[in-house]
N, C-alpha and C. Protein backbone atom coordinates (compact mmCIF):
# COMPACT_ATOMS: atom_id res chain seq x y z
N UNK A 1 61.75 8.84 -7.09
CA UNK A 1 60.43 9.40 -6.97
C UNK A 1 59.50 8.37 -6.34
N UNK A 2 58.87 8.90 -5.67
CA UNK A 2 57.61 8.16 -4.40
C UNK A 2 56.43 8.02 -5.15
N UNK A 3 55.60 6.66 -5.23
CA UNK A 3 54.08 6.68 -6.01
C UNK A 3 53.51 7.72 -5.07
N UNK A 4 52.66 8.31 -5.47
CA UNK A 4 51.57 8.51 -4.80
C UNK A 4 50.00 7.91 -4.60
N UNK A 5 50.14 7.97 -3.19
CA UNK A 5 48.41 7.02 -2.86
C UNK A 5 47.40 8.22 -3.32
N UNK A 6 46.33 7.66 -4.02
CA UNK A 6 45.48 8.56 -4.60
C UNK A 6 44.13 9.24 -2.99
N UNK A 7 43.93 10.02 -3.21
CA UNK A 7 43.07 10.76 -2.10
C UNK A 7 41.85 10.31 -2.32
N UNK A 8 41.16 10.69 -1.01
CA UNK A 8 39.70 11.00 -0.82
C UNK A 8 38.86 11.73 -2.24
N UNK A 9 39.63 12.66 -2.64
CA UNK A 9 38.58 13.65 -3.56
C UNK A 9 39.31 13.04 -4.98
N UNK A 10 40.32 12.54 -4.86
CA UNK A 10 40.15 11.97 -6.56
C UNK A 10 39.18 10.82 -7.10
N UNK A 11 39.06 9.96 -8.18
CA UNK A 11 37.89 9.88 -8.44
C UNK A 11 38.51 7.82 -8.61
N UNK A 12 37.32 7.18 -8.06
CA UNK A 12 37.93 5.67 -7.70
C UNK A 12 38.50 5.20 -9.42
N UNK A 13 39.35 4.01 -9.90
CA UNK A 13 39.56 4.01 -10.99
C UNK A 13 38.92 2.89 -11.63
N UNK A 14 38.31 2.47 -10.91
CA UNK A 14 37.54 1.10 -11.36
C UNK A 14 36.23 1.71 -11.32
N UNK A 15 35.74 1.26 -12.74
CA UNK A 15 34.03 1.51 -13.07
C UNK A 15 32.97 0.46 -12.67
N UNK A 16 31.90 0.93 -12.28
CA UNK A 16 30.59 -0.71 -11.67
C UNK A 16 29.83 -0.43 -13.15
N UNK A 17 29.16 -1.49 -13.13
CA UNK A 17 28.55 -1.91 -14.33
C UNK A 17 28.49 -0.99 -15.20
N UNK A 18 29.42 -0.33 -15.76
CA UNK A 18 29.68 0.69 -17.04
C UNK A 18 29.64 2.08 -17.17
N UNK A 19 28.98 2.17 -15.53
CA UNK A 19 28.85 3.60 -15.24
C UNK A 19 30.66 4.21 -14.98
N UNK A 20 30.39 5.45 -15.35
CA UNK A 20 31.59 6.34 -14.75
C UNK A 20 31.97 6.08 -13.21
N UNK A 21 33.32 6.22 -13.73
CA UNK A 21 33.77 6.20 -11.61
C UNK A 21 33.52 7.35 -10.99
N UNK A 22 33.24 6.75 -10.06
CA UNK A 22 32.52 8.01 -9.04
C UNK A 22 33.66 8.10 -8.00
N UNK A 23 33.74 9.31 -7.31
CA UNK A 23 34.75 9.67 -6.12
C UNK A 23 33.95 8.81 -5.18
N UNK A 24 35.51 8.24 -4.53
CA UNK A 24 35.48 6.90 -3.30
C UNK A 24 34.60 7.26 -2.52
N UNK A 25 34.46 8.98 -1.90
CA UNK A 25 33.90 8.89 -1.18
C UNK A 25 31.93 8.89 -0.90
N UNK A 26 31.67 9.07 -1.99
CA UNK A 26 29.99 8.69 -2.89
C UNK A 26 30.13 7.20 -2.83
N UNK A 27 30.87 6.74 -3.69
CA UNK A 27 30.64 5.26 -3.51
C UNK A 27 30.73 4.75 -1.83
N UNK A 28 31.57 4.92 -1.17
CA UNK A 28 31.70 4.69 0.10
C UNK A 28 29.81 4.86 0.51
N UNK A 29 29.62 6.36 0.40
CA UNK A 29 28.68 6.65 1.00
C UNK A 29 27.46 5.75 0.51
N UNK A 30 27.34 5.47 -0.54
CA UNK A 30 26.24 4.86 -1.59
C UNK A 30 26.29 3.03 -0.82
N UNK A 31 27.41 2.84 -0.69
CA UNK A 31 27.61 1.30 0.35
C UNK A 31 27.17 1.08 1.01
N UNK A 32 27.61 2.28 1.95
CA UNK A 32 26.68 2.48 3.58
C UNK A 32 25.29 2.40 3.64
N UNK A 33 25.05 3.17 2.80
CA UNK A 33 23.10 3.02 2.79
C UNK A 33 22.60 1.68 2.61
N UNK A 34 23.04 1.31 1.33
CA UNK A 34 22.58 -0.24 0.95
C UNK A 34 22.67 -1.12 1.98
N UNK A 35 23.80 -1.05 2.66
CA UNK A 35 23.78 -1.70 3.77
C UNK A 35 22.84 -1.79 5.25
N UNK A 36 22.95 -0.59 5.14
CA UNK A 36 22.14 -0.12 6.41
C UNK A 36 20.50 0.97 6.14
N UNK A 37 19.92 0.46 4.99
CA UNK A 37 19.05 0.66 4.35
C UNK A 37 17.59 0.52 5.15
N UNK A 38 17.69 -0.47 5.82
CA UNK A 38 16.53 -0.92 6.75
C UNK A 38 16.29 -0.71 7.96
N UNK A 39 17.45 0.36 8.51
CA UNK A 39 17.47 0.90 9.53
C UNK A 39 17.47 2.19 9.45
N UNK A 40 17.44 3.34 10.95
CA UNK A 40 17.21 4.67 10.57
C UNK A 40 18.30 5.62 10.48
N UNK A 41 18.48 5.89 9.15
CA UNK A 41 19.79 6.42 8.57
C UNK A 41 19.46 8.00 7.98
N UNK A 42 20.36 8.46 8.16
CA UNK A 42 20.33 9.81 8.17
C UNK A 42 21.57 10.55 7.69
N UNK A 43 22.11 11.54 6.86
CA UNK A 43 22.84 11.97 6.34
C UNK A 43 23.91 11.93 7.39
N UNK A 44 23.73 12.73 8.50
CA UNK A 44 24.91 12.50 9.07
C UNK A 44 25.86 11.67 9.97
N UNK A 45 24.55 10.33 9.47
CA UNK A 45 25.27 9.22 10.36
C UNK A 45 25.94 8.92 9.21
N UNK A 46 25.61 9.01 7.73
CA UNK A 46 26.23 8.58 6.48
C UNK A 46 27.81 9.41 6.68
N UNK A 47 27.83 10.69 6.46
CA UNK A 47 28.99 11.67 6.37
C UNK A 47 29.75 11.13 7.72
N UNK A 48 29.70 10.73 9.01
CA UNK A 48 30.47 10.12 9.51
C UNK A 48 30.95 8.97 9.01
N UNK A 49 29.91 8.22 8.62
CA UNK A 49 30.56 6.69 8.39
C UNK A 49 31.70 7.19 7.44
N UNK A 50 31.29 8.10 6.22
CA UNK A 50 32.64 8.03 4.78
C UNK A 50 33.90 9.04 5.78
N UNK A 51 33.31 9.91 6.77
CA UNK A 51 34.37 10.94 6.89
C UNK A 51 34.36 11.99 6.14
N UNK A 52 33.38 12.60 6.27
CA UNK A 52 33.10 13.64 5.52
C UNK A 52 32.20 14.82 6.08
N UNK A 53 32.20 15.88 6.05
CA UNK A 53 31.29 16.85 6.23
C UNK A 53 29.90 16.66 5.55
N UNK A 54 28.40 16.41 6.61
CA UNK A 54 27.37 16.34 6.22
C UNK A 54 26.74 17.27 4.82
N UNK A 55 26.88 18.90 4.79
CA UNK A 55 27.02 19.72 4.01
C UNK A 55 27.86 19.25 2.59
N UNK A 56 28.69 18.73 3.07
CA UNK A 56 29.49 18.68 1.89
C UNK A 56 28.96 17.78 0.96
N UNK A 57 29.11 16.52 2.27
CA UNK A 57 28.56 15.08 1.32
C UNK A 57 26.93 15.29 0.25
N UNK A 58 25.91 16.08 1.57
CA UNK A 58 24.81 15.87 0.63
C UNK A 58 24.82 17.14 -0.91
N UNK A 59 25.91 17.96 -0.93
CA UNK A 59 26.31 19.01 -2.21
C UNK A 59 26.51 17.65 -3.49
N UNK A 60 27.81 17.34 -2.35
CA UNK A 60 28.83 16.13 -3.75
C UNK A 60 27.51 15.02 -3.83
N UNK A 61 27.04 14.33 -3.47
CA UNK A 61 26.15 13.39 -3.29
C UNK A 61 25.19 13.97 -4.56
N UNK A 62 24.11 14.85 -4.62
CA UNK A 62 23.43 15.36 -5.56
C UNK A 62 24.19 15.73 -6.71
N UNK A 63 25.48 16.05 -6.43
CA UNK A 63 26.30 16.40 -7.85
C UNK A 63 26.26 15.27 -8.69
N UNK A 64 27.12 14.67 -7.86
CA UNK A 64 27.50 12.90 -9.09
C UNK A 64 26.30 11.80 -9.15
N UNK A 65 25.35 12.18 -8.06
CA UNK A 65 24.58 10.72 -8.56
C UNK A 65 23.10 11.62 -9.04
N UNK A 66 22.79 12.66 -8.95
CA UNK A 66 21.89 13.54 -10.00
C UNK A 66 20.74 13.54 -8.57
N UNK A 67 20.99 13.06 -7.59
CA UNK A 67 19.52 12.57 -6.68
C UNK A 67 20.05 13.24 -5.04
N UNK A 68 18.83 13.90 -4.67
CA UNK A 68 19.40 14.52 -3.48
C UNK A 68 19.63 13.14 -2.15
N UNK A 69 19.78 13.07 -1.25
CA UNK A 69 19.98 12.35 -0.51
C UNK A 69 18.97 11.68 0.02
N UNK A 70 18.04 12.10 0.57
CA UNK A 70 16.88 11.49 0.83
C UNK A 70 16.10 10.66 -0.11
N UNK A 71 16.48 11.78 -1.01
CA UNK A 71 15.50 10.69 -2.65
C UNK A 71 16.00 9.74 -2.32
N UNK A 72 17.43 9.32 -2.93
CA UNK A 72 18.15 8.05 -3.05
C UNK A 72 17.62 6.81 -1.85
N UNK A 73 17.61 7.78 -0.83
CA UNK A 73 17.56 6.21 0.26
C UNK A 73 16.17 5.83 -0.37
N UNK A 74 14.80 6.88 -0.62
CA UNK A 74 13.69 6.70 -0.62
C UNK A 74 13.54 5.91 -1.67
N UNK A 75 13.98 5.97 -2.47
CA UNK A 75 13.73 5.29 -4.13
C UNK A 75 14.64 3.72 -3.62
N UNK A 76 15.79 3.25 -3.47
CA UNK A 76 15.91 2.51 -2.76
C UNK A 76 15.34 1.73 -1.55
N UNK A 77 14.82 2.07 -0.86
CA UNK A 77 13.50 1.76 0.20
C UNK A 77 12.53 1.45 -0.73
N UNK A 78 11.72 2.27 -1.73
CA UNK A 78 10.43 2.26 -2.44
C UNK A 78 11.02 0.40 -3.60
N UNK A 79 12.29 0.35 -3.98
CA UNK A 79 12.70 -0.63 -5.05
C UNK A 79 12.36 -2.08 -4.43
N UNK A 80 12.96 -1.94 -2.99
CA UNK A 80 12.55 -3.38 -1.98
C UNK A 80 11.60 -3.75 -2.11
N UNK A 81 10.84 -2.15 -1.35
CA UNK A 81 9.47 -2.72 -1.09
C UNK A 81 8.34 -3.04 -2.23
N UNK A 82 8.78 -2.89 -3.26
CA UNK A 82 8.28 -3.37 -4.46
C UNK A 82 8.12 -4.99 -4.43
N UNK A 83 9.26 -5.49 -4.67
CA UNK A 83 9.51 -6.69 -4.70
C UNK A 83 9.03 -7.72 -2.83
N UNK A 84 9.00 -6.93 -2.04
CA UNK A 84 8.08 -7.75 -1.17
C UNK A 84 7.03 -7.57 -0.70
N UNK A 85 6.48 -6.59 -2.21
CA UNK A 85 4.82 -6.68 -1.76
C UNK A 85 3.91 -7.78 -2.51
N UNK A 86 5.51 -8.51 -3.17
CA UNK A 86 4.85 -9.67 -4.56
C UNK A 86 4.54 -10.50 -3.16
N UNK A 87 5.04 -10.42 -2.16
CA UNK A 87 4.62 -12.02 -1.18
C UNK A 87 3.37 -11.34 -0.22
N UNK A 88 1.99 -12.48 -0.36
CA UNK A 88 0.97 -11.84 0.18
C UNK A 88 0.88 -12.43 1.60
N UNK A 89 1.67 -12.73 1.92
CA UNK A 89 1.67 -13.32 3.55
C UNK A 89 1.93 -11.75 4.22
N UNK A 90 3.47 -10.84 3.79
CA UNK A 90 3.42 -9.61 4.63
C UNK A 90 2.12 -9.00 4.04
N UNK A 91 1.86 -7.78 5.48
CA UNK A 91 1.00 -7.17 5.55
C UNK A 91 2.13 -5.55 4.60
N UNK A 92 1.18 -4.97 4.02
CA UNK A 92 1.62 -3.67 3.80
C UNK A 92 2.26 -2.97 4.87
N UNK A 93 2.03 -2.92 5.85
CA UNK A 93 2.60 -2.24 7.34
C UNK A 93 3.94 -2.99 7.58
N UNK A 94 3.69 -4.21 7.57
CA UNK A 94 5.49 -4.94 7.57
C UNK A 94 6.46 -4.41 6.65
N UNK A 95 5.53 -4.55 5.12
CA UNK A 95 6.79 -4.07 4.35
C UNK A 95 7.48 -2.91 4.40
N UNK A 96 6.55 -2.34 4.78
CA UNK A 96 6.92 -0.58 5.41
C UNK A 96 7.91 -0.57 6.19
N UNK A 97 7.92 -1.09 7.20
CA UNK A 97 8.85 -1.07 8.15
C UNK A 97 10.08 -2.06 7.97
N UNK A 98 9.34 -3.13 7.06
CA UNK A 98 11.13 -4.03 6.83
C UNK A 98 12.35 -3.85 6.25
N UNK A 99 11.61 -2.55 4.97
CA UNK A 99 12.54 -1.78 4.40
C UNK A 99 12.87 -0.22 4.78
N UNK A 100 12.75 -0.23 5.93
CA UNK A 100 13.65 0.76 6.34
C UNK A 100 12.35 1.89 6.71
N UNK A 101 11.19 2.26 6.21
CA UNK A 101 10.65 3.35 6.31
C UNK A 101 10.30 3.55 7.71
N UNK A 102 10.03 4.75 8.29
CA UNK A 102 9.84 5.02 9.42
C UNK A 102 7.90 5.18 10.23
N UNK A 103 7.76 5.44 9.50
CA UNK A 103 5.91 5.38 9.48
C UNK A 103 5.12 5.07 8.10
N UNK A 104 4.49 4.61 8.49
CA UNK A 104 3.16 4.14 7.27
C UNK A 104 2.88 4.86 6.70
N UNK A 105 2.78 5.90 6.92
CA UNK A 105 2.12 7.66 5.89
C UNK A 105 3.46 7.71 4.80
N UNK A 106 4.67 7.40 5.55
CA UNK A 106 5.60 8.17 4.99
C UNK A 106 6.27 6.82 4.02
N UNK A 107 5.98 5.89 3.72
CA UNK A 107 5.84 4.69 3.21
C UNK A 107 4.70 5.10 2.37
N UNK A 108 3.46 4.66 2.16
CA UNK A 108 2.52 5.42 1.59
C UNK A 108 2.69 6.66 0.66
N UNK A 109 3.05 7.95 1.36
CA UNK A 109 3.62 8.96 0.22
C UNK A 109 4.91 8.85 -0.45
N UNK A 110 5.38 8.34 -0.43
CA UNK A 110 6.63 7.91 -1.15
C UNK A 110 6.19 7.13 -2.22
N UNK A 111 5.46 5.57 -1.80
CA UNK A 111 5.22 4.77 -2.82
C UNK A 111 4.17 5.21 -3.83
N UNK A 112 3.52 5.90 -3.82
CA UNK A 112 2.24 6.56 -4.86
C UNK A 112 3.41 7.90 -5.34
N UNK A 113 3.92 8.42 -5.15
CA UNK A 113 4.95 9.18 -5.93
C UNK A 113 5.43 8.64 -6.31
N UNK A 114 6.30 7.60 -6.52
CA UNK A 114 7.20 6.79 -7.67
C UNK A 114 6.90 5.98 -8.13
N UNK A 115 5.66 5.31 -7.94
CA UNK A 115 4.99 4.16 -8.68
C UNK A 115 3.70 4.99 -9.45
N UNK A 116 2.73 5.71 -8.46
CA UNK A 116 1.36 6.26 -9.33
C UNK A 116 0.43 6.05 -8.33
N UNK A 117 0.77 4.45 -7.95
CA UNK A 117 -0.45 3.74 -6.84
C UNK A 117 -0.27 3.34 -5.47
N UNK A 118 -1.04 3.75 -4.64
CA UNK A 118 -0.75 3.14 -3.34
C UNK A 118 0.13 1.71 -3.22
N UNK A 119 0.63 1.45 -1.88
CA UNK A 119 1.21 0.08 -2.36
C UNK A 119 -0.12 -0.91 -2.18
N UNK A 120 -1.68 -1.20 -1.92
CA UNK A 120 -1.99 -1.92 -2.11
C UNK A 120 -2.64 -2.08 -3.41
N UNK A 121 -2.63 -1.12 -4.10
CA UNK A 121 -3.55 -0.89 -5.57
C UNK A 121 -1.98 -1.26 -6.41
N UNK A 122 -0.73 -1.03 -5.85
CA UNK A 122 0.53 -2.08 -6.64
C UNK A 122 0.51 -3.46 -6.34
N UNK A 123 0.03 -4.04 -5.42
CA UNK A 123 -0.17 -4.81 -4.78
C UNK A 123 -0.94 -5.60 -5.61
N UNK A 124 -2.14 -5.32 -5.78
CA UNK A 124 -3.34 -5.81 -6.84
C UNK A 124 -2.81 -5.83 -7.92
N UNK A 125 -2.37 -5.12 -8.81
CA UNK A 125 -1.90 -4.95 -10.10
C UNK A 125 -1.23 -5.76 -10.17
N UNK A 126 -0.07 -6.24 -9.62
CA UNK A 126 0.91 -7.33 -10.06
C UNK A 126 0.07 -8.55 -9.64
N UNK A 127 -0.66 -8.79 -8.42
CA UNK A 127 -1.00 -10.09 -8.73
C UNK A 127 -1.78 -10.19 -10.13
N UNK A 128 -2.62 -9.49 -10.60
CA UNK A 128 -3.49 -10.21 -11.31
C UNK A 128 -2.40 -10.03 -12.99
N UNK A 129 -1.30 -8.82 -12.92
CA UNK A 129 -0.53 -9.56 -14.03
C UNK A 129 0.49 -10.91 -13.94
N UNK A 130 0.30 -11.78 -12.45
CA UNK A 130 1.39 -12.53 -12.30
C UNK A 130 0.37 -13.87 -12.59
N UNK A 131 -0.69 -13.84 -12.08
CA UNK A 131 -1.97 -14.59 -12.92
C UNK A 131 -1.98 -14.33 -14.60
N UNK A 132 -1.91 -13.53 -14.87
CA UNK A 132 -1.95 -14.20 -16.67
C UNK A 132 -0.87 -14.06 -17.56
N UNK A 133 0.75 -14.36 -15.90
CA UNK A 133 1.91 -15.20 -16.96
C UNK A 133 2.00 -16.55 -16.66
């Protein structure tokens, strides 16, 4: 009897930090972004990179990771640009664009949806809590 190599649609067998294994090809896809996060990425440059049908990927994609596709990059984009709006040398418009977003509006509505506050009113807020640690 012959092993068999496990497929595309079965599910990887190694777990990341405690979470459930996810099918190779989500994780694959979930790689790609991180990687290419700061550039302009789009579902179906993603579903090529894993080999997969665009349709399909963004179905399975919202299935296993609970977040439609766009969210994910966006909330990822929005996590960066968190952390380099702590440095006040970039301008808000840099950070926008260093992490991947495509226009300032659309940087802007993103970051006041998942934070509350514009990014310069986040901006303010952390300095003056980074002043009284």
């Amino acid at each position: 009897m012959t092993a068999r190599r496990p497929s595309d649609v079965q599910f990887r067998n190694v777990a990341h930090n405690g979470h459930p294994a996810e099918p190779r090809d989500i994780w694959q896809a979930r790689r790609f972004i991180e990687q290419h996060l700061t550039e302009d990425i789009s579902l179906t440059k993603v579903a090529n990179a894993v080999r997969i049908n665009p349709t399909h990927l963004s179905e399975k994609f919202k299935h296993v990771t609970g977040s439609k596709f766009v969210d994910y990059v966006a909330r990822n984009r929005f996590e960066n640009a968190r952390k380099l709006l702590e440095d006040f040398d970039l301008r808000v418009s840099e950070t926008a664009f260093a992490v991947g977003f495509q226009s300032l509006s659309q940087f802007n509505r993103v970051f006041k949806k998942l934070s509350g506050k514009s990014p310069t009113d986040y901006r303010g807020s952390e300095a003056r809590r980074q002043k009284r640690h």
